[in-house]
C-alpha atoms as a PDB file:
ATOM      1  CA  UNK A   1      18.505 -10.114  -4.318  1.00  0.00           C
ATOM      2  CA  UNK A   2      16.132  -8.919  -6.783  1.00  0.00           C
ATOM      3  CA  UNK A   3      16.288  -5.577  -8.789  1.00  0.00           C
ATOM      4  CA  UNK A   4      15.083  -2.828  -6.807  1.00  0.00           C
ATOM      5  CA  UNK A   5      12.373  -0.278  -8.980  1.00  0.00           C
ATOM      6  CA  UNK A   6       9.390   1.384  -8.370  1.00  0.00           C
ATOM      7  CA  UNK A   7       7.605  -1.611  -8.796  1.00  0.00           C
ATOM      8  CA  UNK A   8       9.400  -3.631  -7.287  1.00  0.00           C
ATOM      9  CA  UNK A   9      10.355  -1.842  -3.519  1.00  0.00           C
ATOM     10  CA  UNK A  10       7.958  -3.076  -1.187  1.00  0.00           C
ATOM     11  CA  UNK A  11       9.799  -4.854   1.611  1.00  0.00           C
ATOM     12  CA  UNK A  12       7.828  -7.473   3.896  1.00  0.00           C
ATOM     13  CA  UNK A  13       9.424  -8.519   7.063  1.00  0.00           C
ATOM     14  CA  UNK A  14       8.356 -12.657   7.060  1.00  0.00           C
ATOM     15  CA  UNK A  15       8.397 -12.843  10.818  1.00  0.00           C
ATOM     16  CA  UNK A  16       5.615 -10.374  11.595  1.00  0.00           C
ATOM     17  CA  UNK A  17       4.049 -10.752   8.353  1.00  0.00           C
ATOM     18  CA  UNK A  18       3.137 -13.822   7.389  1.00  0.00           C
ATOM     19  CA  UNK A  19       3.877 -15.660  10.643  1.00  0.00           C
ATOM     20  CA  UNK A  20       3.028 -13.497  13.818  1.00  0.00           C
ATOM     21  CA  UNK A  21      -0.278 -11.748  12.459  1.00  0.00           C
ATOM     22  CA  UNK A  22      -1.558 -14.998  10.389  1.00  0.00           C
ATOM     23  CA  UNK A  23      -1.394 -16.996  13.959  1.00  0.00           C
ATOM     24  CA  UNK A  24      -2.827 -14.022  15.588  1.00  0.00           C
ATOM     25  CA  UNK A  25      -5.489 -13.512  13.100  1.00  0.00           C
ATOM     26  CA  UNK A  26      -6.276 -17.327  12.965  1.00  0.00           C
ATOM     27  CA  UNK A  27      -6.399 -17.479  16.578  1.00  0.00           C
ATOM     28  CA  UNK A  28      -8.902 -14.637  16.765  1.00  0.00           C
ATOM     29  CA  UNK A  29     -10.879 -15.959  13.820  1.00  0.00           C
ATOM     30  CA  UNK A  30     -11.401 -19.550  15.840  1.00  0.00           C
ATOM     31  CA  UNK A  31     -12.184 -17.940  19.588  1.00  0.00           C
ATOM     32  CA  UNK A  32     -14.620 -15.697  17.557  1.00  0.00           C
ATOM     33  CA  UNK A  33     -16.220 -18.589  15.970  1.00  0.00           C
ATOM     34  CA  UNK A  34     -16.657 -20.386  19.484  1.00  0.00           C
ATOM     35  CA  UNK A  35     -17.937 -17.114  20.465  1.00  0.00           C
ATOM     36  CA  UNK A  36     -21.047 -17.436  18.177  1.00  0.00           C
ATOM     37  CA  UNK A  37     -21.034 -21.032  18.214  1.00  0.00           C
ATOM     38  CA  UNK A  38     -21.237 -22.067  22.230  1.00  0.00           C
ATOM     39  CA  UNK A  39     -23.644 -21.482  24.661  1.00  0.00           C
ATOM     40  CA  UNK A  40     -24.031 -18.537  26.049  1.00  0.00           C
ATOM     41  CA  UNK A  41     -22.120 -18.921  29.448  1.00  0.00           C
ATOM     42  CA  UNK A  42     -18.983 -19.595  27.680  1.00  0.00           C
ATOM     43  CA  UNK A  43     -19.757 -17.127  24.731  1.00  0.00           C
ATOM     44  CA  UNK A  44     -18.325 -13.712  26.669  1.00  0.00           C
ATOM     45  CA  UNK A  45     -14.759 -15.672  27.524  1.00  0.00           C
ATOM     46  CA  UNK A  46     -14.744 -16.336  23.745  1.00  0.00           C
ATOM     47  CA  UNK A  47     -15.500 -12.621  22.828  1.00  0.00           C
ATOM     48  CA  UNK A  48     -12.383 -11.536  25.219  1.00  0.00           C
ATOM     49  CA  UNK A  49     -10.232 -13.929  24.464  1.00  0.00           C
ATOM     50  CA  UNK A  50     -11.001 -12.675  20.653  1.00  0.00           C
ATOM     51  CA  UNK A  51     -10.685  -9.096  21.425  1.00  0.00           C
ATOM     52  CA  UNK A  52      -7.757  -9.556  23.265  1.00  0.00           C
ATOM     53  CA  UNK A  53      -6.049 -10.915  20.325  1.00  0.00           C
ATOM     54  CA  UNK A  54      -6.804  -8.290  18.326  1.00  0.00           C
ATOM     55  CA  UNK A  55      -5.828  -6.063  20.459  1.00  0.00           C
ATOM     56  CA  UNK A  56      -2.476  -7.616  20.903  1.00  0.00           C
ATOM     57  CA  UNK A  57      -1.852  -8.103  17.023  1.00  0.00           C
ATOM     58  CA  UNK A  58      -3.364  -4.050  16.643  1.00  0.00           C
ATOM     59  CA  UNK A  59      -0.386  -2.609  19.053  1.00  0.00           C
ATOM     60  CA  UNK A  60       1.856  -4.749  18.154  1.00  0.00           C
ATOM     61  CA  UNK A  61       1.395  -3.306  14.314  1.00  0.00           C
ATOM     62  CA  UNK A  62       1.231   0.322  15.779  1.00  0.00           C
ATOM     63  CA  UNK A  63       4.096  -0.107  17.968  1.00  0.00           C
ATOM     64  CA  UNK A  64       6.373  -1.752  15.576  1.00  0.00           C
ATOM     65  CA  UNK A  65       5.763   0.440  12.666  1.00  0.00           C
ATOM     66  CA  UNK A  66       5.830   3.663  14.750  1.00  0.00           C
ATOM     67  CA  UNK A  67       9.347   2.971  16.664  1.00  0.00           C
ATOM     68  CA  UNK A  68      10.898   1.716  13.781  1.00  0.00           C
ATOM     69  CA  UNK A  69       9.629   4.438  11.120  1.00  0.00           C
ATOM     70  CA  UNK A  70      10.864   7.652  13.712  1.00  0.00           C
ATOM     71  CA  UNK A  71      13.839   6.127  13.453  1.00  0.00           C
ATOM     72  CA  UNK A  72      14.250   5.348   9.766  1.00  0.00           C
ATOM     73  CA  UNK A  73      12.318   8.994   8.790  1.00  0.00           C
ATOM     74  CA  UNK A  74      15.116  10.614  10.603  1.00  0.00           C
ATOM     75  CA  UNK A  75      18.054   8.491   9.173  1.00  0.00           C
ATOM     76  CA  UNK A  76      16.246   9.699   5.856  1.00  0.00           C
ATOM     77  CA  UNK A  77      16.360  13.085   6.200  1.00  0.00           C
ATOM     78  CA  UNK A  78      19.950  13.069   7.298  1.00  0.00           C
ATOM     79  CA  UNK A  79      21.158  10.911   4.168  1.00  0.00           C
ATOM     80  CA  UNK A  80      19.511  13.198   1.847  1.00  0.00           C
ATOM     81  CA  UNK A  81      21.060  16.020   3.659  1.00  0.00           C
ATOM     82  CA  UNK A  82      24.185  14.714   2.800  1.00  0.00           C
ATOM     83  CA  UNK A  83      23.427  13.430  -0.495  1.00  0.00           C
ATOM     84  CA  UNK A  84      22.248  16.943  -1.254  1.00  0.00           C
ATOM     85  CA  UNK A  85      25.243  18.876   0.307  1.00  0.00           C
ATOM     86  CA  UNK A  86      28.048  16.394  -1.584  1.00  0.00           C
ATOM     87  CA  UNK A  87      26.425  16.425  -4.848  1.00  0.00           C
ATOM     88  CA  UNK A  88      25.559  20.857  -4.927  1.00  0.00           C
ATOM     89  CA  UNK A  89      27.820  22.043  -1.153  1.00  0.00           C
ATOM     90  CA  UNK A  90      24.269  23.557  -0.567  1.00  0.00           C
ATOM     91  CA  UNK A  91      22.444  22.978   2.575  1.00  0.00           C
ATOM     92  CA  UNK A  92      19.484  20.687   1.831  1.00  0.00           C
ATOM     93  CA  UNK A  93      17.122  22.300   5.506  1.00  0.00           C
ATOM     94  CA  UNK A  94      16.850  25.182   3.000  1.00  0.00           C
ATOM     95  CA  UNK A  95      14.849  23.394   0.454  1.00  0.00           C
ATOM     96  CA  UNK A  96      13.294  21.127   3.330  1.00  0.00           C
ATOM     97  CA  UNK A  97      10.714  22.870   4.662  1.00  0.00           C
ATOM     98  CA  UNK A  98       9.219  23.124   1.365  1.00  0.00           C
ATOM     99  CA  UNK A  99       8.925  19.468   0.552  1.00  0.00           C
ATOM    100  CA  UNK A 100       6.612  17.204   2.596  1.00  0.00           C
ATOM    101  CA  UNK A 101       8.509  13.657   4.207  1.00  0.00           C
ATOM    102  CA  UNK A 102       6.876  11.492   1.201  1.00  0.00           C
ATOM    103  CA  UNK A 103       8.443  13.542  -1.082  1.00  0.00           C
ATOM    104  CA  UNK A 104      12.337  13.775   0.755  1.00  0.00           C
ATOM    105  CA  UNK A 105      11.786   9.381   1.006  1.00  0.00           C
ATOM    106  CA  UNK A 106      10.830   8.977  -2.980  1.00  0.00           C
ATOM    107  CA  UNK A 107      13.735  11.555  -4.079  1.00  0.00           C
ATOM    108  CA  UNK A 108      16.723   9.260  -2.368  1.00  0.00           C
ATOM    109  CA  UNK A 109      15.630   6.318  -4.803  1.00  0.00           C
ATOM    110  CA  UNK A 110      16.914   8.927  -7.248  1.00  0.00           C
ATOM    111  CA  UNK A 111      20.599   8.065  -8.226  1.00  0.00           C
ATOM    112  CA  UNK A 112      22.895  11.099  -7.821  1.00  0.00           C
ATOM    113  CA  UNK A 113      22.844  12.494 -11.361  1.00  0.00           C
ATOM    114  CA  UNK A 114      19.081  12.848 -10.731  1.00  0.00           C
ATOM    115  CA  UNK A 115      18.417  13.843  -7.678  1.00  0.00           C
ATOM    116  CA  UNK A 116      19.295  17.720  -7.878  1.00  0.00           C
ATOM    117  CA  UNK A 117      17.390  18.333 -10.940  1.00  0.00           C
ATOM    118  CA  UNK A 118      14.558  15.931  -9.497  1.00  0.00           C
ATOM    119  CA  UNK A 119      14.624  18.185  -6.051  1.00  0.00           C
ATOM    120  CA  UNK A 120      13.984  21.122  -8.234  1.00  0.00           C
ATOM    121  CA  UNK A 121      11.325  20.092 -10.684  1.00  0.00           C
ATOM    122  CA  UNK A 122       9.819  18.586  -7.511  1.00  0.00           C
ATOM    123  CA  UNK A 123       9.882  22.093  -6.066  1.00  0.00           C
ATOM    124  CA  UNK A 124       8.679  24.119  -9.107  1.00  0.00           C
ATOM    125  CA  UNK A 125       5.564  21.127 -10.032  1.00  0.00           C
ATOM    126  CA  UNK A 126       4.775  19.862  -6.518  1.00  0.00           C
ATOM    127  CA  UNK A 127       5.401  16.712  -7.703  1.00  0.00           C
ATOM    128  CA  UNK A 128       3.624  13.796  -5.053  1.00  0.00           C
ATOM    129  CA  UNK A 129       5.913  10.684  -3.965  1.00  0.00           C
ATOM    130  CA  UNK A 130       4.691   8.576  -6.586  1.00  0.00           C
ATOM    131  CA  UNK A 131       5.267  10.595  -9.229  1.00  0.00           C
ATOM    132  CA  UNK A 132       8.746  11.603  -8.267  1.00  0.00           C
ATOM    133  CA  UNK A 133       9.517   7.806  -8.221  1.00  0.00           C
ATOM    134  CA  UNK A 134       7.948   7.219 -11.679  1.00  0.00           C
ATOM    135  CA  UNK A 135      10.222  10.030 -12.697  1.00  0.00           C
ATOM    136  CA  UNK A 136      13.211   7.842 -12.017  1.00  0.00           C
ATOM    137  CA  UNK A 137      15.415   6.958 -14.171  1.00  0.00           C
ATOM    138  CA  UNK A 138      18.270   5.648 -12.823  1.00  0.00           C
ATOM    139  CA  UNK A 139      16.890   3.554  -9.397  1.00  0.00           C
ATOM    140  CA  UNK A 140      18.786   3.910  -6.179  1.00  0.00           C
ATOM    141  CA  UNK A 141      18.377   0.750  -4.047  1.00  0.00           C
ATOM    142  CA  UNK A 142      17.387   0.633  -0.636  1.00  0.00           C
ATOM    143  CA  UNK A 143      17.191  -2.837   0.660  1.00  0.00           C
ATOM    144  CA  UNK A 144      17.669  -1.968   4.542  1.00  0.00           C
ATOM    145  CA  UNK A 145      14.607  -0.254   4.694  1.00  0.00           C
ATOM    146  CA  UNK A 146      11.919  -1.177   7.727  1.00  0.00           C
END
Protein backbone atom coordinates (compact mmCIF):
# COMPACT_ATOMS: atom_id res chain seq x y z
CA UNK A 1 0.00 0.00 0.00
CA UNK A 2 1.19 3.29 -0.96
CA UNK A 3 2.28 6.19 1.41
CA UNK A 4 -0.58 7.97 2.66
CA UNK A 5 -0.09 12.25 2.46
CA UNK A 6 -2.02 15.00 1.61
CA UNK A 7 -1.50 14.34 -1.81
CA UNK A 8 -1.81 11.26 -1.90
CA UNK A 9 -5.37 10.32 0.28
CA UNK A 10 -7.99 10.11 -2.13
CA UNK A 11 -9.52 6.65 -1.94
CA UNK A 12 -11.63 5.27 -5.04
CA UNK A 13 -13.76 2.30 -4.47
CA UNK A 14 -13.12 0.26 -8.17
CA UNK A 15 -16.50 -1.40 -8.04
CA UNK A 16 -18.70 1.69 -8.17
CA UNK A 17 -16.16 3.74 -9.73
CA UNK A 18 -14.85 2.69 -12.62
CA UNK A 19 -17.14 -0.29 -13.22
CA UNK A 20 -20.84 0.40 -12.06
CA UNK A 21 -21.09 4.20 -13.20
CA UNK A 22 -18.85 3.71 -16.55
CA UNK A 23 -21.58 0.86 -17.63
CA UNK A 24 -24.25 3.08 -16.41
CA UNK A 25 -22.96 6.11 -18.05
CA UNK A 26 -22.19 4.16 -21.34
CA UNK A 27 -25.50 2.69 -21.30
CA UNK A 28 -27.16 6.09 -21.01
CA UNK A 29 -24.80 7.66 -23.51
CA UNK A 30 -25.96 4.82 -26.31
CA UNK A 31 -30.03 4.88 -25.47
CA UNK A 32 -29.50 8.72 -25.70
CA UNK A 33 -27.89 8.47 -28.98
CA UNK A 34 -30.81 6.17 -30.35
CA UNK A 35 -32.91 8.74 -28.84
CA UNK A 36 -31.76 11.43 -31.38
CA UNK A 37 -30.93 9.04 -33.94
CA UNK A 38 -34.42 6.89 -34.57
CA UNK A 39 -37.57 7.84 -35.67
CA UNK A 40 -39.67 9.46 -33.75
CA UNK A 41 -42.06 6.63 -32.48
CA UNK A 42 -39.26 4.89 -30.89
CA UNK A 43 -37.40 8.19 -29.85
CA UNK A 44 -39.52 8.75 -26.29
CA UNK A 45 -38.67 4.84 -25.15
CA UNK A 46 -35.05 5.91 -25.85
CA UNK A 47 -35.34 9.20 -23.78
CA UNK A 48 -36.77 6.97 -20.68
CA UNK A 49 -34.81 4.32 -20.94
CA UNK A 50 -31.87 7.16 -20.82
CA UNK A 51 -33.33 9.01 -18.00
CA UNK A 52 -33.94 6.10 -16.17
CA UNK A 53 -30.37 5.29 -16.13
CA UNK A 54 -29.42 8.30 -14.91
CA UNK A 55 -31.58 8.29 -12.51
CA UNK A 56 -30.52 4.95 -11.25
CA UNK A 57 -26.65 5.78 -11.41
CA UNK A 58 -27.76 9.57 -9.59
CA UNK A 59 -29.34 7.65 -6.33
CA UNK A 60 -27.27 5.17 -6.36
CA UNK A 61 -24.26 7.95 -5.89
CA UNK A 62 -26.52 9.86 -3.32
CA UNK A 63 -27.48 6.87 -1.49
CA UNK A 64 -24.15 5.29 -1.23
CA UNK A 65 -22.21 8.29 -0.27
CA UNK A 66 -24.87 9.53 2.21
CA UNK A 67 -25.30 6.07 4.29
CA UNK A 68 -21.86 5.40 4.29
CA UNK A 69 -20.49 9.07 5.18
CA UNK A 70 -23.22 9.36 8.50
CA UNK A 71 -21.65 6.56 9.47
CA UNK A 72 -17.96 7.26 8.97
CA UNK A 73 -18.57 11.28 10.16
CA UNK A 74 -19.70 9.84 13.38
CA UNK A 75 -16.92 7.14 13.83
CA UNK A 76 -14.77 10.41 13.22
CA UNK A 77 -15.85 12.43 15.74
CA UNK A 78 -15.68 9.69 18.30
CA UNK A 79 -11.91 8.75 17.40
CA UNK A 80 -10.87 12.23 17.74
CA UNK A 81 -12.69 12.38 20.95
CA UNK A 82 -10.57 9.87 22.14
CA UNK A 83 -7.50 10.82 20.49
CA UNK A 84 -8.03 14.19 22.13
CA UNK A 85 -8.94 12.93 25.70
CA UNK A 86 -5.70 10.26 25.76
CA UNK A 87 -3.25 12.62 24.44
CA UNK A 88 -4.52 16.12 27.00
CA UNK A 89 -7.52 13.95 29.66
CA UNK A 90 -9.57 16.98 28.31
CA UNK A 91 -12.91 16.50 26.82
CA UNK A 92 -12.65 17.18 23.07
CA UNK A 93 -17.17 18.28 22.81
CA UNK A 94 -15.65 21.35 24.52
CA UNK A 95 -13.55 22.47 21.69
CA UNK A 96 -16.15 20.82 19.17
CA UNK A 97 -18.62 23.08 18.70
CA UNK A 98 -16.16 25.52 17.63
CA UNK A 99 -14.64 23.63 14.76
CA UNK A 100 -16.73 22.80 11.66
CA UNK A 101 -16.73 18.61 10.55
CA UNK A 102 -14.00 19.43 7.68
CA UNK A 103 -11.89 20.69 10.09
CA UNK A 104 -12.35 17.63 13.08
CA UNK A 105 -11.71 14.99 9.58
CA UNK A 106 -8.29 16.92 8.37
CA UNK A 107 -6.95 17.21 12.17
CA UNK A 108 -6.99 13.10 12.72
CA UNK A 109 -4.41 12.84 9.70
CA UNK A 110 -2.38 14.71 12.31
CA UNK A 111 -0.08 12.19 14.20
CA UNK A 112 -0.42 12.56 17.99
CA UNK A 113 2.47 14.92 18.73
CA UNK A 114 0.58 17.30 16.40
CA UNK A 115 -2.67 17.16 16.84
CA UNK A 116 -3.12 19.23 20.21
CA UNK A 117 -1.09 22.08 19.13
CA UNK A 118 -2.77 21.73 15.53
CA UNK A 119 -6.43 21.79 17.40
CA UNK A 120 -5.35 25.00 18.91
CA UNK A 121 -3.73 27.00 16.17
CA UNK A 122 -6.76 25.70 14.25
CA UNK A 123 -8.90 27.39 16.89
CA UNK A 124 -7.00 30.71 17.30
CA UNK A 125 -6.46 31.10 12.94
CA UNK A 126 -9.63 29.36 11.70
CA UNK A 127 -7.59 27.37 9.82
CA UNK A 128 -9.90 25.52 6.66
CA UNK A 129 -9.40 21.58 6.10
CA UNK A 130 -6.90 22.02 3.58
CA UNK A 131 -4.78 24.04 5.26
CA UNK A 132 -4.76 22.10 8.46
CA UNK A 133 -3.64 19.09 6.29
CA UNK A 134 -0.85 21.08 4.56
CA UNK A 135 0.15 21.89 8.09
CA UNK A 136 1.03 18.27 8.65
CA UNK A 137 3.93 17.14 9.42
CA UNK A 138 3.94 13.92 10.56
CA UNK A 139 0.86 12.05 8.32
CA UNK A 140 -1.55 9.79 10.10
CA UNK A 141 -2.88 7.12 7.69
CA UNK A 142 -6.30 6.31 7.13
CA UNK A 143 -6.72 3.64 4.60
CA UNK A 144 -10.32 2.35 5.79
CA UNK A 145 -11.87 5.37 4.89
CA UNK A 146 -15.30 5.27 2.55
Amino acid sequence: MAVQNYKHHVRYYTTHHFIFYPVVLAGASVCGYFALMTESRHRLIWMAITGTLLVIAWLSYILRQHYALNNQNRIVRLEMRFRYYVLTQKRFELLESQLSFGQIAALRFACDEELPDLIQRTLKENLSPDDIKKSIRVWLPDHMRV
